[in-house]
Protein backbone atom coordinates (compact mmCIF):
# COMPACT_ATOMS: atom_id res chain seq x y z
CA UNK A 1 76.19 124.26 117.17
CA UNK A 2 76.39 120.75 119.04
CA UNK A 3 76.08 118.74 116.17
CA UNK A 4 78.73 121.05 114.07
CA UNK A 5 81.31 120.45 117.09
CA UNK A 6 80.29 117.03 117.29
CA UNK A 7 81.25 116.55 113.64
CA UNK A 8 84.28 118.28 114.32
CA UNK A 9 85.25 115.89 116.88
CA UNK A 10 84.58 112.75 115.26
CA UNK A 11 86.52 113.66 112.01
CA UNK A 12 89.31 114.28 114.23
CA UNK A 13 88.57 110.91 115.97
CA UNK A 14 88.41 109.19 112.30
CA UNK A 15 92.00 111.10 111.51
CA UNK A 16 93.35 110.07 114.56
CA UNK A 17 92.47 106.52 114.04
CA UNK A 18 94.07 106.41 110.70
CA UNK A 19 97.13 107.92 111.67
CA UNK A 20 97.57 105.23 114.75
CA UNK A 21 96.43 102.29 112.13
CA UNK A 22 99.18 103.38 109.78
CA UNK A 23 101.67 103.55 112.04
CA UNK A 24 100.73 100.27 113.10
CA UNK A 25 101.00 98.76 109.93
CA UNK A 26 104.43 100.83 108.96
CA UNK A 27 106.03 99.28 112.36
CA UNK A 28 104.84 95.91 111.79
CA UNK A 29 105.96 96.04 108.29
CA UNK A 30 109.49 97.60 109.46
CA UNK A 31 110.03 94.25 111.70
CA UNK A 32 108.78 91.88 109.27
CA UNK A 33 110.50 93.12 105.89
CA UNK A 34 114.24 93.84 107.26
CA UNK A 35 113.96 92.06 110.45
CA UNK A 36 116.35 89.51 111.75
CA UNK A 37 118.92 90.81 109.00
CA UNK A 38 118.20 94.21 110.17
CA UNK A 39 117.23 94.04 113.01
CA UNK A 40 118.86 97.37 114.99
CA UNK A 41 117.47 99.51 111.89
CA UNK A 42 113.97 98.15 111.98
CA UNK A 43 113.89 98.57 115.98
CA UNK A 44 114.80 102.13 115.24
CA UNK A 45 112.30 102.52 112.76
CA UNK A 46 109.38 101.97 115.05
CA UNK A 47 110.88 104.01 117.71
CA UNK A 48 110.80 106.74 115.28
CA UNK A 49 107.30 106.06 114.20
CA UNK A 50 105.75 105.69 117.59
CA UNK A 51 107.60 109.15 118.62
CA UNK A 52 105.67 110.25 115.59
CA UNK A 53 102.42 109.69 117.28
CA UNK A 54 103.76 111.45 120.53
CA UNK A 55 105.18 114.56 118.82
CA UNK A 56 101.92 114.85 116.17
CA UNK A 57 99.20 114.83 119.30
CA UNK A 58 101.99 117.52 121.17
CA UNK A 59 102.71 119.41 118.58
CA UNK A 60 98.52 119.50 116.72
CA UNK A 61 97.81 120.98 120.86
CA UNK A 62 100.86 123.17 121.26
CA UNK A 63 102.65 121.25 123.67
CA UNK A 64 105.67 119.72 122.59
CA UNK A 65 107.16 120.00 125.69
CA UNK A 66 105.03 118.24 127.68
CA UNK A 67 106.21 114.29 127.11
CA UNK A 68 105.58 111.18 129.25
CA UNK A 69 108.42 108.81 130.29
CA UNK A 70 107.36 106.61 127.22
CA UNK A 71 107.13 108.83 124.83
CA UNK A 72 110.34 110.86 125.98
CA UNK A 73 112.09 107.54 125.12
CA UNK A 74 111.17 107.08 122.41
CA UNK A 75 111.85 110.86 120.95
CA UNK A 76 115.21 110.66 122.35
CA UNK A 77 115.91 108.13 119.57
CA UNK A 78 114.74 110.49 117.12
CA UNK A 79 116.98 113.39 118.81
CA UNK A 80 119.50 111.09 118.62
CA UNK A 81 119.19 110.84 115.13
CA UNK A 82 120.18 114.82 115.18
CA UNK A 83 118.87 117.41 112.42
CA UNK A 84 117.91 120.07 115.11
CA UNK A 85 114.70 117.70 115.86
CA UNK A 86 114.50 119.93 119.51
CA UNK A 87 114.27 123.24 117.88
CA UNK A 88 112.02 122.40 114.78
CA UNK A 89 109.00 123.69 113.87
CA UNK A 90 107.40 120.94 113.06
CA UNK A 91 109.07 117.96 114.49
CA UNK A 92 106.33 115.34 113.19
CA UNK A 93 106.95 116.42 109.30
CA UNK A 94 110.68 115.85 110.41
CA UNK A 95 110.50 112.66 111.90
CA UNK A 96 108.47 111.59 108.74
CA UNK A 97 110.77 113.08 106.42
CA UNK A 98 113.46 111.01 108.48
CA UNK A 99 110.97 107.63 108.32
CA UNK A 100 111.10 107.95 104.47
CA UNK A 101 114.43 108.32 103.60
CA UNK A 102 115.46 105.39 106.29
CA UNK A 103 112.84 103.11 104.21
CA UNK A 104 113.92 103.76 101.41
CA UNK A 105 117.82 103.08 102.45
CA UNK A 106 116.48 99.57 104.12
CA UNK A 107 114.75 99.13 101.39
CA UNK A 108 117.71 99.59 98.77
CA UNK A 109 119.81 97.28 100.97
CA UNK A 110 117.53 94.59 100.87
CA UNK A 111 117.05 94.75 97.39
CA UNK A 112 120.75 94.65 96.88
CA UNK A 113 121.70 91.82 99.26
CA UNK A 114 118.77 90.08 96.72
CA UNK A 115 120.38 90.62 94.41
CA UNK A 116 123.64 89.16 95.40
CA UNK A 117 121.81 86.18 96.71
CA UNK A 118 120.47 85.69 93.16
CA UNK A 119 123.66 85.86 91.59
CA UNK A 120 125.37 83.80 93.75
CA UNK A 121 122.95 80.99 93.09
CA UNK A 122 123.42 81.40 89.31
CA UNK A 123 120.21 82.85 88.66
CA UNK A 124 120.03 83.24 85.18
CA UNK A 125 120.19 86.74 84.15
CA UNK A 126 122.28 87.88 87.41
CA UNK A 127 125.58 87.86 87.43
């Protein structure tokens, strides 16, 4: 029975570590992709994502309620952001579902502004 709960353990250590090196790698990303030019969204973006760490390891023990200063700083962004994030279920899937959609809207932008940069070079084949 040791070993079993052992095993147990250190999958959830292995998930865990994952999760944190992902989140990592999405914030770093955030800062170096829209940046200077975006600077407020991309500082919003890893508030979001490190409140997604916070809220997960609350919410995978049952205690969502119980935040440190840091981490209650960081979820008010994410309330700020509105969608009923106090009274959800699952706040982690929502701040995820939020992450997504706010890439993908940074991401359009920057492919856009691109895009006018290209044609206002004379790029052949833009504008």
């Amino acid at each position: 029975r040791t070993t079993a709960a052992y095993d147990r353990f250190w999958e959830g250590r292995k998930l865990w570590a994952v999760i944190v090196t992902h989140s990592r790698l999405l914030a770093s990303n955030a800062l170096l992709a829209f940046g200077p030019s975006n600077f407020p969204a991309a500082e919003q973006l890893v508030s979001v994502v490190a409140a997604f760490s916070a809220t997960a390891v609350k919410h995978l023990r049952g205690r969502v309620a119980e935040l440190t200063d840091g981490e209650r700083e960081n979820v008010a962004v994410a309330m700020a952001l509105g969608r009923g994030f106090e009274r959800a279920g699952n706040q982690p899937y929502l701040l995820l579902d939020w992450v997504a959609g706010e890439v993908d809207r940074l991401y359009a932008e920057a492919a856009a502004e691109s895009y006018r940069v290209d044609a206002a070079r004379g790029v052949p084949g833009f504008g």
